[in-house]
N, C-alpha and C. Protein backbone atom coordinates (compact mmCIF):
# COMPACT_ATOMS: atom_id res chain seq x y z
N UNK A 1 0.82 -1.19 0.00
CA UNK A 1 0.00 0.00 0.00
C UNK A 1 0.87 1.26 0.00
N UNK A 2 2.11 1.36 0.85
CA UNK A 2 2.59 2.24 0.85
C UNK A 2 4.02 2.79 -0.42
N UNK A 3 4.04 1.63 -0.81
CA UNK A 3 4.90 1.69 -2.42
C UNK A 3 3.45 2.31 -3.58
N UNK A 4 1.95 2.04 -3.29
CA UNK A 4 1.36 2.42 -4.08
C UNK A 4 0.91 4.10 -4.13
N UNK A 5 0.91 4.54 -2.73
CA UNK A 5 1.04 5.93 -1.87
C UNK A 5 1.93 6.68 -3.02
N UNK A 6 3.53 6.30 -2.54
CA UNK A 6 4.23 6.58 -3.34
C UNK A 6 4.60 6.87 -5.14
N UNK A 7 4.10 6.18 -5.68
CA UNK A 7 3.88 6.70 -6.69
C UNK A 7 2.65 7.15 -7.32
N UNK A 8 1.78 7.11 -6.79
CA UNK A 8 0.63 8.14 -6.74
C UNK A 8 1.07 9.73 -6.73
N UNK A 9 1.92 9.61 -5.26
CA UNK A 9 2.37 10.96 -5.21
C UNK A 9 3.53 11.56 -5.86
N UNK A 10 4.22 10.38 -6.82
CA UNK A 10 5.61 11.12 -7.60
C UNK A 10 5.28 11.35 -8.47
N UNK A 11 3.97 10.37 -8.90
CA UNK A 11 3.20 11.02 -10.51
C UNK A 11 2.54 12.71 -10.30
N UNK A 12 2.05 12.64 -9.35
CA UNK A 12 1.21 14.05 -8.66
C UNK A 12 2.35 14.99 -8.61
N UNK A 13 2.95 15.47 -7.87
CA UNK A 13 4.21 15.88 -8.31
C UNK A 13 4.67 16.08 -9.60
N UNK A 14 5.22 15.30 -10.37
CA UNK A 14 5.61 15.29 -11.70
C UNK A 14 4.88 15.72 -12.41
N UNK A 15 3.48 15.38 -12.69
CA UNK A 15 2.86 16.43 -13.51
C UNK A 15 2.19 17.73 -13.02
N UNK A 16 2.41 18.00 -11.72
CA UNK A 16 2.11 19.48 -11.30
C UNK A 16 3.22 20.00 -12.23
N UNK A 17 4.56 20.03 -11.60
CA UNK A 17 5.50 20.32 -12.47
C UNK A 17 5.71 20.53 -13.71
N UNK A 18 4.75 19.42 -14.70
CA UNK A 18 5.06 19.51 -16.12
C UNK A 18 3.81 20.53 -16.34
N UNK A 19 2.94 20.56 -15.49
CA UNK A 19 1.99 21.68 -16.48
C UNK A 19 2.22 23.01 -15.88
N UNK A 20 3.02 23.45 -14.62
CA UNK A 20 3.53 24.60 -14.54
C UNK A 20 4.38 25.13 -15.59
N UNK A 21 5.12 23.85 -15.98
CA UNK A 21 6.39 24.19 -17.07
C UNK A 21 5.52 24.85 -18.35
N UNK A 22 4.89 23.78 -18.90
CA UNK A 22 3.81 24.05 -19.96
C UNK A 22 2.82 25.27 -20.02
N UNK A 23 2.18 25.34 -19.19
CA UNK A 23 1.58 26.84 -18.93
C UNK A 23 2.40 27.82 -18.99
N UNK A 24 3.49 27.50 -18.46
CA UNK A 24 4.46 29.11 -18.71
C UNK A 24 5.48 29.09 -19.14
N UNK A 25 5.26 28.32 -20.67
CA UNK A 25 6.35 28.64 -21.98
C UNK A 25 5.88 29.71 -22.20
N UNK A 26 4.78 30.26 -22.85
CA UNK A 26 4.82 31.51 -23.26
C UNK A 26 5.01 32.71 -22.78
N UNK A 27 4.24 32.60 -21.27
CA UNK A 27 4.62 33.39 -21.00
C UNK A 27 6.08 33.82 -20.12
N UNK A 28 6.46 32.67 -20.30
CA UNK A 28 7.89 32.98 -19.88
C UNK A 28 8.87 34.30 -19.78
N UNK A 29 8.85 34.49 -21.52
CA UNK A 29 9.79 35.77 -22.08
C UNK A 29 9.86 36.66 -21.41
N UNK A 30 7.72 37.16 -21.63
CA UNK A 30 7.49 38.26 -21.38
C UNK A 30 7.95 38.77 -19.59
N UNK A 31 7.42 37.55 -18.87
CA UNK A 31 7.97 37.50 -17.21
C UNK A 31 9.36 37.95 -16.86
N UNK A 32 10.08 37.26 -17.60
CA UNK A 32 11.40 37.32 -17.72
C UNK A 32 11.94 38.93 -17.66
N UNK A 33 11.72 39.47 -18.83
CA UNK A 33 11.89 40.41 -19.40
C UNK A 33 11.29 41.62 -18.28
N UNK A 34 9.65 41.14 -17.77
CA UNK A 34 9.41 42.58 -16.85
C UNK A 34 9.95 42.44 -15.53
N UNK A 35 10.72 40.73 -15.24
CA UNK A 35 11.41 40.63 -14.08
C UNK A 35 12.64 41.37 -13.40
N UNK A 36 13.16 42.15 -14.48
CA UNK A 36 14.17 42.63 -14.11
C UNK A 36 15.43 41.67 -13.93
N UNK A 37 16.99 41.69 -13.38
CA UNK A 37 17.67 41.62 -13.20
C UNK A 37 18.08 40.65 -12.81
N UNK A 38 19.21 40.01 -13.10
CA UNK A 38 19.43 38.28 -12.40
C UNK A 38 19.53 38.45 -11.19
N UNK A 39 19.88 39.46 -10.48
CA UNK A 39 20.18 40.15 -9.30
C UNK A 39 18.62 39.95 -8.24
N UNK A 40 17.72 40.43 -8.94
CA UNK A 40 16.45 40.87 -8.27
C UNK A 40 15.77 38.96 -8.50
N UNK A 41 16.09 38.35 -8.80
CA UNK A 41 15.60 37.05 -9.04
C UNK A 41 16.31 35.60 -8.05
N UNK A 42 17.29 36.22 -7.21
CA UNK A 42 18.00 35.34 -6.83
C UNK A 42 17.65 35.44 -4.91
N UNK A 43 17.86 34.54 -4.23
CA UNK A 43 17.48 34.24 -3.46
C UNK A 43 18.32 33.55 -2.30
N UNK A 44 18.14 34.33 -1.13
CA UNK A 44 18.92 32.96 -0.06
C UNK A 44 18.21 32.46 0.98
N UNK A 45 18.43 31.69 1.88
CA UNK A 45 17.95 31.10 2.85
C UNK A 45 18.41 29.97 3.41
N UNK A 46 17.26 28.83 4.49
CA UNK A 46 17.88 27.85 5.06
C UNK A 46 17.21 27.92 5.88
N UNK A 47 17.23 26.78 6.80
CA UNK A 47 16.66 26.10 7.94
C UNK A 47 17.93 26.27 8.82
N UNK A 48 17.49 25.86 10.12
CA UNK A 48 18.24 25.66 11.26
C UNK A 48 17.25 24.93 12.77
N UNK A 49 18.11 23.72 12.91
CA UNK A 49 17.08 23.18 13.66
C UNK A 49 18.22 22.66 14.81
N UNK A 50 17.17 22.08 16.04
CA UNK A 50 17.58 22.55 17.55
C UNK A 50 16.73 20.92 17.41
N UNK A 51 17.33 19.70 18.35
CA UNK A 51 16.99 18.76 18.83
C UNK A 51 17.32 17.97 19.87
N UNK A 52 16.71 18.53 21.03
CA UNK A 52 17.03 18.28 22.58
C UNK A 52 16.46 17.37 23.33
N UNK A 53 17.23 16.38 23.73
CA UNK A 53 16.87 15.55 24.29
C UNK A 53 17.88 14.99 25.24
N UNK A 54 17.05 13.75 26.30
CA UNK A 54 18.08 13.42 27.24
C UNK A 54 18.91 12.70 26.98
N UNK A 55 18.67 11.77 25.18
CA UNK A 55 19.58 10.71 24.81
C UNK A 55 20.03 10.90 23.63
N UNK A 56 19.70 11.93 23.18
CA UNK A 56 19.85 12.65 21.32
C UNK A 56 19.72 13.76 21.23
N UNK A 57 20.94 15.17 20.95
CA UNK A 57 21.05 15.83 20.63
C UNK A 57 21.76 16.14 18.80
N UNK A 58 20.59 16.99 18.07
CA UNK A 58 20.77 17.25 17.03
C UNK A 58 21.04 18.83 16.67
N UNK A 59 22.04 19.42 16.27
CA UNK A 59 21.77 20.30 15.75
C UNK A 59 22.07 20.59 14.23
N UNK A 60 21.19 21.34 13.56
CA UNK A 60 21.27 21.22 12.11
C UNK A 60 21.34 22.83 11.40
N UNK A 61 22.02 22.59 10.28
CA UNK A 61 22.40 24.02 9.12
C UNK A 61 21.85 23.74 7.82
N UNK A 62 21.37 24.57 7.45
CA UNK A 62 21.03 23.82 5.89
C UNK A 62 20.89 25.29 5.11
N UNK A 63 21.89 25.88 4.56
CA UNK A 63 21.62 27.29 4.08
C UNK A 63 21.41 26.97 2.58
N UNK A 64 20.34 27.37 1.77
CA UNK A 64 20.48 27.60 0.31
C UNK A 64 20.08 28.55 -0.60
N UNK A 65 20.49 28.22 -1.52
CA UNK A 65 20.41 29.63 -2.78
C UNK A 65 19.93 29.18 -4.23
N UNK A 66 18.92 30.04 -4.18
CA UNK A 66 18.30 29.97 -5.56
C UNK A 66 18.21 31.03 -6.59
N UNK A 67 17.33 30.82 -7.45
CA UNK A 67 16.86 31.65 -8.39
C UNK A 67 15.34 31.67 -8.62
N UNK A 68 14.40 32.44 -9.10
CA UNK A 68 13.51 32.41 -9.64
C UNK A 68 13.24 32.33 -10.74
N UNK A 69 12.62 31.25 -11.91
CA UNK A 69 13.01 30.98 -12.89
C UNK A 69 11.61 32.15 -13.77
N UNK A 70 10.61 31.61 -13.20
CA UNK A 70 9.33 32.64 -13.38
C UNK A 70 8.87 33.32 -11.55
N UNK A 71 7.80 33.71 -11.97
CA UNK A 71 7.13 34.46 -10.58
C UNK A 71 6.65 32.60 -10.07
N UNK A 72 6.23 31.76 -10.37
CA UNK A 72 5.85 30.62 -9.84
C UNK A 72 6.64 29.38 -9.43
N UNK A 73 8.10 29.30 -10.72
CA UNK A 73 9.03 28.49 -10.55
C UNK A 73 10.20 28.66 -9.64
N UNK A 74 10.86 28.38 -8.98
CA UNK A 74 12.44 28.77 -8.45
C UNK A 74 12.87 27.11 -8.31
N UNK A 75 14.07 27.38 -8.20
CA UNK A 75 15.39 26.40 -8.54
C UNK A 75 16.77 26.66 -7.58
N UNK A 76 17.01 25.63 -6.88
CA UNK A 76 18.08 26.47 -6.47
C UNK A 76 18.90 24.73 -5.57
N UNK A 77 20.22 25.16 -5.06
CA UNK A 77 20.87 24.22 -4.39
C UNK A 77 20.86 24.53 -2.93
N UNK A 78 21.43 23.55 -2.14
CA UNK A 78 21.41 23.67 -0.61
C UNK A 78 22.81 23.18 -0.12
N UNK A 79 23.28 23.13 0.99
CA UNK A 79 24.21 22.53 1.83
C UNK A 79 23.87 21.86 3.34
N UNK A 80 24.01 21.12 3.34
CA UNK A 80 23.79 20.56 4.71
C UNK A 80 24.83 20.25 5.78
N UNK A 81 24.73 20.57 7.09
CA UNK A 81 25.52 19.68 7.84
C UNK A 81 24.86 19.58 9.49
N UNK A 82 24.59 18.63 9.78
CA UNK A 82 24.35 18.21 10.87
C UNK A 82 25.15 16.88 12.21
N UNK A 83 25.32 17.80 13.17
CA UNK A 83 25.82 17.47 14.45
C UNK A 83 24.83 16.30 15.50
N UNK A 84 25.15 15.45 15.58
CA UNK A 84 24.39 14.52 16.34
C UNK A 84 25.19 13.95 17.77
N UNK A 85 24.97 14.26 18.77
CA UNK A 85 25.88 13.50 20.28
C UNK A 85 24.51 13.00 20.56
N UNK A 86 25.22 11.49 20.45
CA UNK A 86 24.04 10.32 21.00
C UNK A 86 24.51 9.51 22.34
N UNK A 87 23.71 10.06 23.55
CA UNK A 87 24.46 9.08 24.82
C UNK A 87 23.57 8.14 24.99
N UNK A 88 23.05 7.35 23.88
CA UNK A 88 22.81 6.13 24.39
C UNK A 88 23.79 5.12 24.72
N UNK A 89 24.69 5.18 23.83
CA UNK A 89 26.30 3.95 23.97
C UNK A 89 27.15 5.02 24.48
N UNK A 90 27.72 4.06 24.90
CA UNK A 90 28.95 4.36 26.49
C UNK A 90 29.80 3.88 25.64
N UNK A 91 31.28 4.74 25.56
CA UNK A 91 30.89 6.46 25.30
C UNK A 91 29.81 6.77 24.46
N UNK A 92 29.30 8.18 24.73
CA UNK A 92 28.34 8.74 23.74
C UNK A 92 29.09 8.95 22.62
N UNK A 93 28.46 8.48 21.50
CA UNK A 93 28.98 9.16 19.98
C UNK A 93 28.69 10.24 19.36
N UNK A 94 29.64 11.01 19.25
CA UNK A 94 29.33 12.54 18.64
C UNK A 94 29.53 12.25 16.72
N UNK A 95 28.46 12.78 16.12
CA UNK A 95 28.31 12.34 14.72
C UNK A 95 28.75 13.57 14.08
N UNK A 96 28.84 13.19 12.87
CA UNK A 96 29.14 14.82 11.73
C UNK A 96 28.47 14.49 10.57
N UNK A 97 27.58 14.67 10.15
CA UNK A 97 26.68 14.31 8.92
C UNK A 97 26.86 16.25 7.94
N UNK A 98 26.86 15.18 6.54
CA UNK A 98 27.00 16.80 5.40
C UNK A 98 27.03 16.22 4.51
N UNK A 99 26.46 17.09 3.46
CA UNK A 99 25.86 16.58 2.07
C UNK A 99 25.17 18.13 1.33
N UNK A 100 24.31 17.27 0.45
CA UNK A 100 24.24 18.89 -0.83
C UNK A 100 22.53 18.42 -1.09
N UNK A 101 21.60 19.21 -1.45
CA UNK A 101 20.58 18.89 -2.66
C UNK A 101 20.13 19.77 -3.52
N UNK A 102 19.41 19.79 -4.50
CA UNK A 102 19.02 20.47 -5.21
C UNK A 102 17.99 20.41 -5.18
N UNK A 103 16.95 21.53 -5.61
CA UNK A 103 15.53 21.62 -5.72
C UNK A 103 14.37 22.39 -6.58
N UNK A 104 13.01 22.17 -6.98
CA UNK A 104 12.68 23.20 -7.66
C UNK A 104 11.52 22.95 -6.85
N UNK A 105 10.81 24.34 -6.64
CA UNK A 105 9.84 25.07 -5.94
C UNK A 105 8.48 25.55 -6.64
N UNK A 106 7.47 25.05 -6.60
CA UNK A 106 6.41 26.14 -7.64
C UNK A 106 5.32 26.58 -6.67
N UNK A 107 4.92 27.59 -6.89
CA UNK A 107 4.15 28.48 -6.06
C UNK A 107 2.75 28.17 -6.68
N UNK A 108 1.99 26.96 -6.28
CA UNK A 108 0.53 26.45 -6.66
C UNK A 108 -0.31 27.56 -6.63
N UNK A 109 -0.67 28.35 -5.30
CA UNK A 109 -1.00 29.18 -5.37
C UNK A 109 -1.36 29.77 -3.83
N UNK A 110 -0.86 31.35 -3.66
CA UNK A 110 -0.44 31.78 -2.50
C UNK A 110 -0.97 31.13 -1.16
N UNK A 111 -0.64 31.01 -0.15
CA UNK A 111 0.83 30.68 0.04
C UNK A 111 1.44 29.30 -0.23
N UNK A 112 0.85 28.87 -0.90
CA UNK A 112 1.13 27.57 -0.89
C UNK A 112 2.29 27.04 -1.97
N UNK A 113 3.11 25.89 -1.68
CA UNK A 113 3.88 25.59 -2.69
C UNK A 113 4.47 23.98 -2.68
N UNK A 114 4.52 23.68 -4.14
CA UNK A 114 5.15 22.58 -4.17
C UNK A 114 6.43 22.04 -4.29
N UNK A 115 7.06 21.31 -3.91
CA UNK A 115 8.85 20.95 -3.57
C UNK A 115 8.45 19.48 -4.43
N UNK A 116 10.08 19.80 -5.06
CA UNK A 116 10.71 18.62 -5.75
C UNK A 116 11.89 18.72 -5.19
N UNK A 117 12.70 17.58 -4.16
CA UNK A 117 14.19 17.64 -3.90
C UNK A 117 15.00 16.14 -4.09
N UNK A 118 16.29 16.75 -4.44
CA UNK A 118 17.30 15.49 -4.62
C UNK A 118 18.17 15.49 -3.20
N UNK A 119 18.75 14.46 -2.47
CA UNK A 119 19.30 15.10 -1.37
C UNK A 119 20.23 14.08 -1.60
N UNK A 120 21.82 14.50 -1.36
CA UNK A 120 23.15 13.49 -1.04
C UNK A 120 23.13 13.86 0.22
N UNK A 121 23.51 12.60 0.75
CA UNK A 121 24.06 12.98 2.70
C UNK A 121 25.34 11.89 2.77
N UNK A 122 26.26 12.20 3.45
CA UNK A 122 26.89 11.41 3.45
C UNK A 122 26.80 11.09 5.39
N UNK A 123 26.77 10.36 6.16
CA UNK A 123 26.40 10.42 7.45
C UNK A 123 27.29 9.15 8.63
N UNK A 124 27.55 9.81 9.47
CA UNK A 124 27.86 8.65 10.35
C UNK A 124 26.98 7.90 11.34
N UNK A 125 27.31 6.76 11.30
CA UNK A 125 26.09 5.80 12.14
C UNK A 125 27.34 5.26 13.27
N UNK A 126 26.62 4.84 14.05
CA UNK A 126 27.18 3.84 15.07
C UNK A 126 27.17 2.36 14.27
N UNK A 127 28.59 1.23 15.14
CA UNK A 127 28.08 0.36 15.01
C UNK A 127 28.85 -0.67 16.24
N UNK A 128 28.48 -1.86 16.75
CA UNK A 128 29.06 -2.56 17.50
C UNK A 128 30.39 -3.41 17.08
N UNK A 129 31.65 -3.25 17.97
CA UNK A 129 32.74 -3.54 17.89
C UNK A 129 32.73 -5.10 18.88
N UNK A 130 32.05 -4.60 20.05
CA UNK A 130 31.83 -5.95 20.96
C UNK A 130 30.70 -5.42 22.22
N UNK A 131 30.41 -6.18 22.93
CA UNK A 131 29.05 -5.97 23.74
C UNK A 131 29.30 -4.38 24.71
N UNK A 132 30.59 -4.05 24.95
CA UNK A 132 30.69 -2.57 25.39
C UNK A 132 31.85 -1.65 24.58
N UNK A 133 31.48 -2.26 22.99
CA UNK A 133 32.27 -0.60 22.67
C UNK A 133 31.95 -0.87 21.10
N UNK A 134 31.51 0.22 20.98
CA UNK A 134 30.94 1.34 20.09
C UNK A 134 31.70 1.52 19.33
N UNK A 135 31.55 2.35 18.00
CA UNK A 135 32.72 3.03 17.32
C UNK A 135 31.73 3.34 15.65
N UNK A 136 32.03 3.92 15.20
CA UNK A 136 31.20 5.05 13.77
C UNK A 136 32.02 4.79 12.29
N UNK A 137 31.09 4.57 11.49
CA UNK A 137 31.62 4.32 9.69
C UNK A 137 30.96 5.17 9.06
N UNK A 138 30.94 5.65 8.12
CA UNK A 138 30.25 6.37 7.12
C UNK A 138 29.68 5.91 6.09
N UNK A 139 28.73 6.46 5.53
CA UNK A 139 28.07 6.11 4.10
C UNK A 139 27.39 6.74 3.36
N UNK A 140 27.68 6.86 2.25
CA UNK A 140 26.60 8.01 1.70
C UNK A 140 25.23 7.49 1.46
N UNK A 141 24.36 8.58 1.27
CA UNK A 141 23.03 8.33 1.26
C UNK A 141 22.15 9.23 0.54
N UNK A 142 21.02 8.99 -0.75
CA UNK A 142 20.86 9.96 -1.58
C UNK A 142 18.98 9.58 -1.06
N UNK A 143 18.41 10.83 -1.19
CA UNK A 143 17.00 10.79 -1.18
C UNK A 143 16.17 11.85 -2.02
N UNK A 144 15.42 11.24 -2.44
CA UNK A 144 14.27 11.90 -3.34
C UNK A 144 12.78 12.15 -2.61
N UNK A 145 12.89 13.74 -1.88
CA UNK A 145 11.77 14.16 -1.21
C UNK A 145 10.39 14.79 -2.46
N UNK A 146 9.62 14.46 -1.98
CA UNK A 146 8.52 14.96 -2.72
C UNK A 146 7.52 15.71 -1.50
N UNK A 147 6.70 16.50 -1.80
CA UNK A 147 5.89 17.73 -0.95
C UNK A 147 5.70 18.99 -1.07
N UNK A 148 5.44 19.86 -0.17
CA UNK A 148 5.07 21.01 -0.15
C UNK A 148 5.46 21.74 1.30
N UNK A 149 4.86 22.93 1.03
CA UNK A 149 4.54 24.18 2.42
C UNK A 149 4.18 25.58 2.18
N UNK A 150 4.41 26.10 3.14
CA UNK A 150 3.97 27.30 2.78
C UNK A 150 4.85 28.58 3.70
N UNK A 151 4.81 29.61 2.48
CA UNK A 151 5.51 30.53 2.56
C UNK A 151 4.52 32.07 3.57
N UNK A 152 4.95 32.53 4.55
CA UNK A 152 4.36 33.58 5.27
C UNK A 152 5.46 34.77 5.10
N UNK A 153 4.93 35.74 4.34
CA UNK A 153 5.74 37.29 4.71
C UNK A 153 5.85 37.26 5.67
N UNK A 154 7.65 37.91 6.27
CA UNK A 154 7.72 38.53 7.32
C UNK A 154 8.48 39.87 6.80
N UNK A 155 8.64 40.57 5.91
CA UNK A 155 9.54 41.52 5.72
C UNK A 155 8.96 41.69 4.09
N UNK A 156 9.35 43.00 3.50
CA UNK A 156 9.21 42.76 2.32
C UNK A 156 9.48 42.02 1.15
N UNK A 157 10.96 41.49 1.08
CA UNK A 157 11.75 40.23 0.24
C UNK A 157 11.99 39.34 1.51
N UNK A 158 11.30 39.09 2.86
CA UNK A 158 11.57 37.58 3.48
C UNK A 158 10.61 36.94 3.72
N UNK A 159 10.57 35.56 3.91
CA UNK A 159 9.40 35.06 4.02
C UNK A 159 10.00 33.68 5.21
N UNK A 160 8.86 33.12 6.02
CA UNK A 160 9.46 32.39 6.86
C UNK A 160 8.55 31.02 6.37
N UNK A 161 8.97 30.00 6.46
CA UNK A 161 8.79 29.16 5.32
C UNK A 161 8.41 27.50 6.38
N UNK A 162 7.03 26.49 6.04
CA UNK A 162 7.21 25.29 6.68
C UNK A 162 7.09 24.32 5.55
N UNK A 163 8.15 23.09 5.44
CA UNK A 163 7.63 22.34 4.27
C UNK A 163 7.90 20.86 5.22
N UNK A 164 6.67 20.15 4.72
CA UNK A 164 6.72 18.77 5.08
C UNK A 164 6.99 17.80 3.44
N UNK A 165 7.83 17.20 3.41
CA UNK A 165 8.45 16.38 2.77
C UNK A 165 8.46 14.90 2.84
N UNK A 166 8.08 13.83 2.04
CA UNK A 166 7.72 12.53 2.13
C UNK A 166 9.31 12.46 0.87
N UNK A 167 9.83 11.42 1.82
CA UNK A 167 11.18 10.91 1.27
C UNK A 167 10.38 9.62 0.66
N UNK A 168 10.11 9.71 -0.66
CA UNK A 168 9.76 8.16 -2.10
C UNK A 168 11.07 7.32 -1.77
N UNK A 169 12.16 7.09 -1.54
CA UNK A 169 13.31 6.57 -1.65
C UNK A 169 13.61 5.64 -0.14
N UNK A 170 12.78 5.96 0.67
CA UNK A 170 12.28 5.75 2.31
C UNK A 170 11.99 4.11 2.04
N UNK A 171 13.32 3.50 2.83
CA UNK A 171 13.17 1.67 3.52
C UNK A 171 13.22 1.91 4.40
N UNK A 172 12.15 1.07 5.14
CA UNK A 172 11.90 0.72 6.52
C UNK A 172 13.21 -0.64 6.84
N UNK A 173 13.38 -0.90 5.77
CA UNK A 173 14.43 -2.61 5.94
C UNK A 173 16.07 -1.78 6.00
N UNK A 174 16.07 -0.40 5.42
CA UNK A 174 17.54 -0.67 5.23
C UNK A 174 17.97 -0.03 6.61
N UNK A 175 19.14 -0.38 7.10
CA UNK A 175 20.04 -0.07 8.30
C UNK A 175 21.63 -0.28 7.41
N UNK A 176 22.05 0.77 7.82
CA UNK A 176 21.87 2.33 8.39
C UNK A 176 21.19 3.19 7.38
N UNK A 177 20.47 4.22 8.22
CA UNK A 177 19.52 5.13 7.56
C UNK A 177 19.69 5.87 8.42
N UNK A 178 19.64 7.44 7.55
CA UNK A 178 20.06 8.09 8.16
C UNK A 178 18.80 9.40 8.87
N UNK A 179 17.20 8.78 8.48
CA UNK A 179 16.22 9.03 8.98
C UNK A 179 14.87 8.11 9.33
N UNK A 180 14.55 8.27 10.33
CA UNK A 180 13.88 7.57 10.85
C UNK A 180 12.27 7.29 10.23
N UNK A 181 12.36 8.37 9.88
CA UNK A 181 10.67 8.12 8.86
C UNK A 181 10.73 8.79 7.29
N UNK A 182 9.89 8.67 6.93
CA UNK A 182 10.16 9.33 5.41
C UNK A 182 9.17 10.59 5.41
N UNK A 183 8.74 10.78 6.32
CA UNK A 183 8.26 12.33 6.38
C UNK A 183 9.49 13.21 7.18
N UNK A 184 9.64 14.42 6.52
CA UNK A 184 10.81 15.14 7.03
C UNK A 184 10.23 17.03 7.35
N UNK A 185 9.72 17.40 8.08
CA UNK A 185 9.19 18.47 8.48
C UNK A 185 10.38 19.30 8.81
N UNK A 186 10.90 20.68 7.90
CA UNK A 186 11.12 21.62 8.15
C UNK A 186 11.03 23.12 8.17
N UNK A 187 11.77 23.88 8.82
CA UNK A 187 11.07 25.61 8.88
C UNK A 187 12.31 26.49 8.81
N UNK A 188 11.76 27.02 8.17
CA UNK A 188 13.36 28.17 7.66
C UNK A 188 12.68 29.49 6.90
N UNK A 189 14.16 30.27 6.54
CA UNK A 189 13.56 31.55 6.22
C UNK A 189 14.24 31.63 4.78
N UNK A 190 13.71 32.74 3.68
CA UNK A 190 14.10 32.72 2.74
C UNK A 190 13.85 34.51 2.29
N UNK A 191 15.12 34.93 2.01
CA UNK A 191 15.40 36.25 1.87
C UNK A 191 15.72 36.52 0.15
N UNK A 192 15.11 37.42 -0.12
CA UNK A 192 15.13 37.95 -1.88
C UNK A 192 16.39 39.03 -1.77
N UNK A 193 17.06 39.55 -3.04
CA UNK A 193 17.88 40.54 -2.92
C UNK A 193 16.97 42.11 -3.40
């Protein structure tokens, strides 16, 4: 059921996308043209997240930069890196996770919007050496989020931003993984020039 979920929703997705594209060939140019400046079209932002607990501390960076391709489309890349000290195993393991994605954004209609993302992570996991000691390997890890959120003015070019994200690429079987569910809820801000 939930492989059928899934591509329900990558088809849904995919052709939101193709008829945004399609609807605004033509008027593309003209957008373009009264858009002004590569300058006035470009964009920064990012998340930053705080995860406190008595046995898992996370903290996370994720700054990125785009463009606006029309008033509805934007495009742009990200960076990631996230800090994990886990005292469940003695010693606690302090993690370093970082990676890149790319994304395109369409603005369905105010405030609302749809996300297409590619995500590389490369991440450290724990693993057992013998019944009291611990020790960390790496592996990379690529995911294909599909979803939405929505964008709230707070400033004239900023907006503070929530998108919930369903990772299609999401095993429950594989270990190591470097998230626990395939819904991925985040909130960040995104500043125009």
């Amino acid at each position: 059921m939930v492989n059928i979920l899934k591509n329900i929703l990558l088809i849904f997705v995919i052709s939101l996308f193709s008829n945004a594209a399609l609807a605004g060939e033509g008027e593309e140019e003209e957008s373009k043209q009264e858009e002004g400046s590569f300058k006035d079209n470009v964009f920064v932002g990012g998340n930053l997240g705080f995860s406190f607990g008595n046995d898992i501390t996370i903290i996370n960076v994720s700054p990125n930069f785009g463009y606006r391709v029309t008033d509805d489309l934007s495009v742009g890349i990200g960076v990631l890196y996230q800090y994990r000290n886990d005292k469940r195993f003695e010693p606690e393991i302090r993690s370093n996770d970082y990676g890149g994605s790319v994304f395109a954004r369409y603005q369905v209609f105010e405030p609302f919007f749809a996300q297409l993302e590619f995500e590389y992570l490369n991440f450290e996991f724990p693993f057992v050496i013998s019944p009291n000691e611990f020790s960390t390997d790496r592996e990379a890890f690529t995911s294909v989020f599909i979803g939405g959120g929505v964008n709230q003015p707070i400033g004239r070019n900023a907006f503070f931003n929530v998108t919930v994200l369903y990772n299609v690429t999401y095993d429950d079987d594989e270990i190591p993984r470097p998230y626990n569910s395939p819904i991925v809820v985040r909130g960040g801000v995104t500043i125009g020039f």
